[in-house]
Protein backbone atom coordinates (compact mmCIF):
# COMPACT_ATOMS: atom_id res chain seq x y z
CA UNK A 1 125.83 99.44 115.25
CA UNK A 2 128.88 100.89 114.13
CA UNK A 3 128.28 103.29 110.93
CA UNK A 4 129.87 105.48 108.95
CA UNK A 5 127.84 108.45 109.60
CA UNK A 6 130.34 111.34 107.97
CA UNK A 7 130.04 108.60 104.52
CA UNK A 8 126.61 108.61 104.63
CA UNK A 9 125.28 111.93 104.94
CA UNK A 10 127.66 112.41 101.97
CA UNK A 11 126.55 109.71 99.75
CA UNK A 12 122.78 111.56 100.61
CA UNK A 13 124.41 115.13 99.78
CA UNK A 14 123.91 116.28 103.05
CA UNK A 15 126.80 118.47 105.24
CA UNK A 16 128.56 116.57 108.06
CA UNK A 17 127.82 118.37 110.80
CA UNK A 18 128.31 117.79 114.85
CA UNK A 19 124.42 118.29 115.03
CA UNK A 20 123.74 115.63 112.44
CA UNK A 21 126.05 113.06 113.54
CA UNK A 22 124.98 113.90 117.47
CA UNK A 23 121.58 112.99 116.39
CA UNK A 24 122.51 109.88 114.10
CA UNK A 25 124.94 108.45 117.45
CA UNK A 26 121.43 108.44 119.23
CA UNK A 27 120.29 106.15 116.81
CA UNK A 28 123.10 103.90 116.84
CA UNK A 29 123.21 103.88 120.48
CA UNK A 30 119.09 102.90 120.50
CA UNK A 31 118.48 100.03 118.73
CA UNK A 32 114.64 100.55 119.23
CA UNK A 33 112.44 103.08 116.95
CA UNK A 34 112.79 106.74 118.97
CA UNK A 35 111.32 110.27 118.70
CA UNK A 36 112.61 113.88 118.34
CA UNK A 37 111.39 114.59 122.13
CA UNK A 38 113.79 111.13 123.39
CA UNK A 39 117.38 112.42 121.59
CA UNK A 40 116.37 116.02 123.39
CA UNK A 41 116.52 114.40 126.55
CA UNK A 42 119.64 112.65 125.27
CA UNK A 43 121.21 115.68 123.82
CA UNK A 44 120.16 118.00 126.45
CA UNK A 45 124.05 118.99 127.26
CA UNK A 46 124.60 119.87 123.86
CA UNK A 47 122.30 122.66 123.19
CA UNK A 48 120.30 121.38 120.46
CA UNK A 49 116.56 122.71 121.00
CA UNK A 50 114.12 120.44 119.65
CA UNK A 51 113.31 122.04 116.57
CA UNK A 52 116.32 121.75 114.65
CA UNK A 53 116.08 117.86 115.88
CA UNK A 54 112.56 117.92 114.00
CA UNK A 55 113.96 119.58 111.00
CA UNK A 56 116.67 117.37 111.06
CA UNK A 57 114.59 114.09 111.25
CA UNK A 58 112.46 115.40 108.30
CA UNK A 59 115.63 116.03 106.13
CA UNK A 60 117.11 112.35 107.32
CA UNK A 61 113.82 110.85 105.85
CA UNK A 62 113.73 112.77 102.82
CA UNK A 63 117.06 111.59 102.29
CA UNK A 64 116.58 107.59 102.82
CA UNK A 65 118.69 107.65 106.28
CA UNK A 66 115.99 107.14 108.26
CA UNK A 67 112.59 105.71 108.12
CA UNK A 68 108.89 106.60 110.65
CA UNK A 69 107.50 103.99 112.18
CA UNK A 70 103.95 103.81 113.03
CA UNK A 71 103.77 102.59 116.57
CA UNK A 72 100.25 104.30 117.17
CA UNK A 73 101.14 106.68 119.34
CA UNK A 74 100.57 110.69 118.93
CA UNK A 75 104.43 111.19 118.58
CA UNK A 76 106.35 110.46 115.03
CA UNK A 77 109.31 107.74 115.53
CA UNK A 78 112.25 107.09 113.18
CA UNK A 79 114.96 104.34 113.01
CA UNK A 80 117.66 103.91 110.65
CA UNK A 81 115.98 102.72 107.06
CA UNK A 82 119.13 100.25 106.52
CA UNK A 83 118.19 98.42 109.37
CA UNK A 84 115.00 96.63 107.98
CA UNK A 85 112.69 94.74 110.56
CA UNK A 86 109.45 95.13 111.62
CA UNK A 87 108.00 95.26 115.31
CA UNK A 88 105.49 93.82 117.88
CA UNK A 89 103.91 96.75 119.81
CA UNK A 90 102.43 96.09 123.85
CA UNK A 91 99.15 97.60 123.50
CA UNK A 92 99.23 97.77 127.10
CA UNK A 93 102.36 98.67 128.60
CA UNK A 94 104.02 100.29 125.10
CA UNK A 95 107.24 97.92 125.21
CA UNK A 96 108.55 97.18 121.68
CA UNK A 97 110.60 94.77 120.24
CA UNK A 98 111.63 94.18 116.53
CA UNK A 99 111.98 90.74 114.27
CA UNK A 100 113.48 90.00 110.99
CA UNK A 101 110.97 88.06 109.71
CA UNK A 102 109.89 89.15 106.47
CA UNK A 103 107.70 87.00 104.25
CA UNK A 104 105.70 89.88 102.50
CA UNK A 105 105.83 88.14 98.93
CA UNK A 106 102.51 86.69 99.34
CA UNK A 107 100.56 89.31 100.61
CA UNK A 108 101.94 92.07 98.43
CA UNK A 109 101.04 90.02 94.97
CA UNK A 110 97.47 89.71 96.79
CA UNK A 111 97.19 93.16 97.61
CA UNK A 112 98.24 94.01 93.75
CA UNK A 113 96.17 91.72 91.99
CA UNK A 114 93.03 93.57 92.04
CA UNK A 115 94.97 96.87 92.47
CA UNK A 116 95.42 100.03 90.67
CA UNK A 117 98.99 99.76 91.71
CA UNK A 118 101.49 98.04 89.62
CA UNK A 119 103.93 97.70 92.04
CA UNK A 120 105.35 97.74 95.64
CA UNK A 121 108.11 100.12 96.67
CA UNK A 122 108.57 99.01 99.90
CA UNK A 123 106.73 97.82 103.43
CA UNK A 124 106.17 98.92 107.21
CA UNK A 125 104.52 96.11 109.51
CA UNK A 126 103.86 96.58 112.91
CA UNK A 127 102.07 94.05 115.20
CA UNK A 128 99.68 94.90 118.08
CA UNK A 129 99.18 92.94 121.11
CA UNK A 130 99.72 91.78 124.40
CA UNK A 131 103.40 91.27 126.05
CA UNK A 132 104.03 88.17 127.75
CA UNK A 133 104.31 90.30 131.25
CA UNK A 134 100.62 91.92 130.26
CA UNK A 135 99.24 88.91 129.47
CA UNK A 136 99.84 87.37 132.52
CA UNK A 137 98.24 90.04 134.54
């Protein structure tokens, strides 16, 4: 993905700095949702300890850049919020892979019919199963 990270963290009022785009190249390197402790390993040259990565997660979510993912596991994961899909999760082996498909419509005018919610901001959907690999075995 190639982004305009300096533009960004601009448009969110947030400094450009080598730390922030370091951590945002991670992301556009990984096209998979990731966690503070996997762009430590991948910044380990670069001397940025692991709690200015978690501080700097926090502030990219505050700000819209990037989104958590729940993916059950005891570890938070981000991606980057622009790039909307959703995710089918190997119960057994952890692999995860994304897809586009996005047909919430129906279920959100269900879930708001008999709500005390008027309306629906936005949507995470993660699916839990068995890869094709796990299956077989």
């Amino acid at each position: 993905m190639s982004k305009d990270f300096p533009g960004l963290l601009k448009e969110k009022g947030l400094k450009n700095t080598p730390t922030r785009r370091a951590i945002l190249d991670v992301f556009s390197a990984d096209c998979k949702p990731i966690n503070a402790e996997y762009i430590h390993e991948k910044l380990k040259k670069s001397d940025i300890n692991l709690v200015t990565i978690y501080r700097t997660l926090e502030s990219f979510e505050e700000a819209g850049i990037l989104k958590r993912v729940s993916l059950n596991k005891a570890s938070s994961y981000y991606e980057l919020a622009a790039n909307h899909h959703h995710h089918l999760i190997c119960t057994n082996c952890g692999t995860v892979e994304g897809f586009k498909e996005c047909d919430i419509g129906d279920v959100s005018r269900k879930a708001l019919k008999d709500s005390k919610f008027q309306t629906v901001s936005g949507h995470s959907l993660e699916l839990f199963g068995k890869c094709k690999k796990c299956a077989k075995a």
